[in-house]
Protein backbone atom coordinates (compact mmCIF):
# COMPACT_ATOMS: atom_id res chain seq x y z
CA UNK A 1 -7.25 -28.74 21.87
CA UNK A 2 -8.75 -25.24 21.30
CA UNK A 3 -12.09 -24.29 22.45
CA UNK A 4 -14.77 -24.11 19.58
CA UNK A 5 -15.09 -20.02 20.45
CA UNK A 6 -11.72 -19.41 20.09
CA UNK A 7 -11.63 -20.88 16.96
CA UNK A 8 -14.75 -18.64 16.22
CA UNK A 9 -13.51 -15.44 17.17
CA UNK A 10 -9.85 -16.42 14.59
CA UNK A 11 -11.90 -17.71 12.20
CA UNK A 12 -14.25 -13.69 11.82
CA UNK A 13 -10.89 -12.07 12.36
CA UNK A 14 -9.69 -13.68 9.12
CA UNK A 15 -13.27 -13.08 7.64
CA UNK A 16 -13.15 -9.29 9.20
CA UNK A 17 -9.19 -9.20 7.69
CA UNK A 18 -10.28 -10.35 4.27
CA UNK A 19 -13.41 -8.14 3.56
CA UNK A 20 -10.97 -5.15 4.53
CA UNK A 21 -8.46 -6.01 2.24
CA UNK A 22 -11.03 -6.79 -1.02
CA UNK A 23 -12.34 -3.54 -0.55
CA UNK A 24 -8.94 -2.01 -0.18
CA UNK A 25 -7.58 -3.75 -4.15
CA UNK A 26 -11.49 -2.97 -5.19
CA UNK A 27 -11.21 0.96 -5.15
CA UNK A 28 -6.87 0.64 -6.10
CA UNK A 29 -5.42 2.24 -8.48
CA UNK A 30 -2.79 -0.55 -10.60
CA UNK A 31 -0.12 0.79 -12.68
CA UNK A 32 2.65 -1.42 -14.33
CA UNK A 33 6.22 -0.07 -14.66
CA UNK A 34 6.98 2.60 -17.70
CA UNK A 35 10.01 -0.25 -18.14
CA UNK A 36 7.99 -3.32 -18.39
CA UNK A 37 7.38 -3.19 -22.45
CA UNK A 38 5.06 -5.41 -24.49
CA UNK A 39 6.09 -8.63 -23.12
CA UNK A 40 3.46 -10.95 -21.23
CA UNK A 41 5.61 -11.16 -17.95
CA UNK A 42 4.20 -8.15 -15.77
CA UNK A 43 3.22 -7.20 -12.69
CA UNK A 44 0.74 -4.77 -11.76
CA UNK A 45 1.30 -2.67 -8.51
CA UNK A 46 -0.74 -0.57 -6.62
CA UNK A 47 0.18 1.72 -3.05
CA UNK A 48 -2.88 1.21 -0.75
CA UNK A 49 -4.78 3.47 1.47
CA UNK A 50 -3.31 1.86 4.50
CA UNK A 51 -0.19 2.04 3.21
CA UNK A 52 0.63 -1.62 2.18
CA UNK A 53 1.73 -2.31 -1.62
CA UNK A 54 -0.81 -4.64 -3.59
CA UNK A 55 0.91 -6.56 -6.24
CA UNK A 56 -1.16 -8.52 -9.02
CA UNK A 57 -0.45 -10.39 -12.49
CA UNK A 58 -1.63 -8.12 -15.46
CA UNK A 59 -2.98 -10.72 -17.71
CA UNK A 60 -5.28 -11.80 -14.37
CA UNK A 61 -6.34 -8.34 -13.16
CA UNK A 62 -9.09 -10.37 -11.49
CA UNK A 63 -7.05 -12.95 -9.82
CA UNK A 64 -5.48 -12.86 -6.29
CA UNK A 65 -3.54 -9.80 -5.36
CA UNK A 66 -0.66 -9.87 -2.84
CA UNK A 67 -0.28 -7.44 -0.73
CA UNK A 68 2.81 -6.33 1.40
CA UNK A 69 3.44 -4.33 4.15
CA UNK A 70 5.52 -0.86 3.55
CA UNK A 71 8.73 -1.87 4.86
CA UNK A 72 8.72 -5.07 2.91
CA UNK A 73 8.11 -3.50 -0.53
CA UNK A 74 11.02 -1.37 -0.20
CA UNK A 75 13.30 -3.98 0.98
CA UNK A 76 12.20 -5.87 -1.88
CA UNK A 77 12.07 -2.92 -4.25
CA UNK A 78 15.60 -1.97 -2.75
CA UNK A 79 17.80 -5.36 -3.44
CA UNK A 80 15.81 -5.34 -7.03
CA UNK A 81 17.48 -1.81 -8.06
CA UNK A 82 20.70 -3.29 -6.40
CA UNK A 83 21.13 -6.19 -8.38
CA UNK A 84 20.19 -8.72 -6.41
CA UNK A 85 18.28 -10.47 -8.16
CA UNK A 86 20.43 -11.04 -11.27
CA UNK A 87 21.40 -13.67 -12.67
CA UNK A 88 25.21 -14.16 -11.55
């Protein structure tokens, strides 16, 4: 069993982890892609100051954001513009 301050000191790391990242989507600046159209189905991104990639649904702009780390997005963004994803 863990010790009460442990739990403590993970529990304000999330807290201190959580503030940064609200303030970090608070002052971001979300674009959608120039391909995306009028359809309903988008995704908003935005590249952080630290570097990470927020991603958020544009009907919700004030719902949850996800955020990924650099090498992620690219993996991600990567396999997308190499068909990856498709339907086969």
């Amino acid at each position: 069993m863990s010790d009460p301050h442990s739990r403590g000191l993970a529990r304000a790391g999330k807290d201190i982890e959580e503030m940064r990242m609200s303030s970090e989507l608070s002052g971001a600046r979300w674009f959608k892609s120039s391909r995306s159209g009028a359809g309903k189905e988008c995704v908003e991104v935005a590249f952080l100051f630290s570097g990470r990639v927020g991603v958020r649904d544009s009907k919700n702009p004030d719902g949850p954001a996800l955020i990924f780390g650099a090498t992620d997005w690219t993996a991600f963004t990567t396999a997308v513009q190499c068909g990856r994803f498709d339907d086969r």
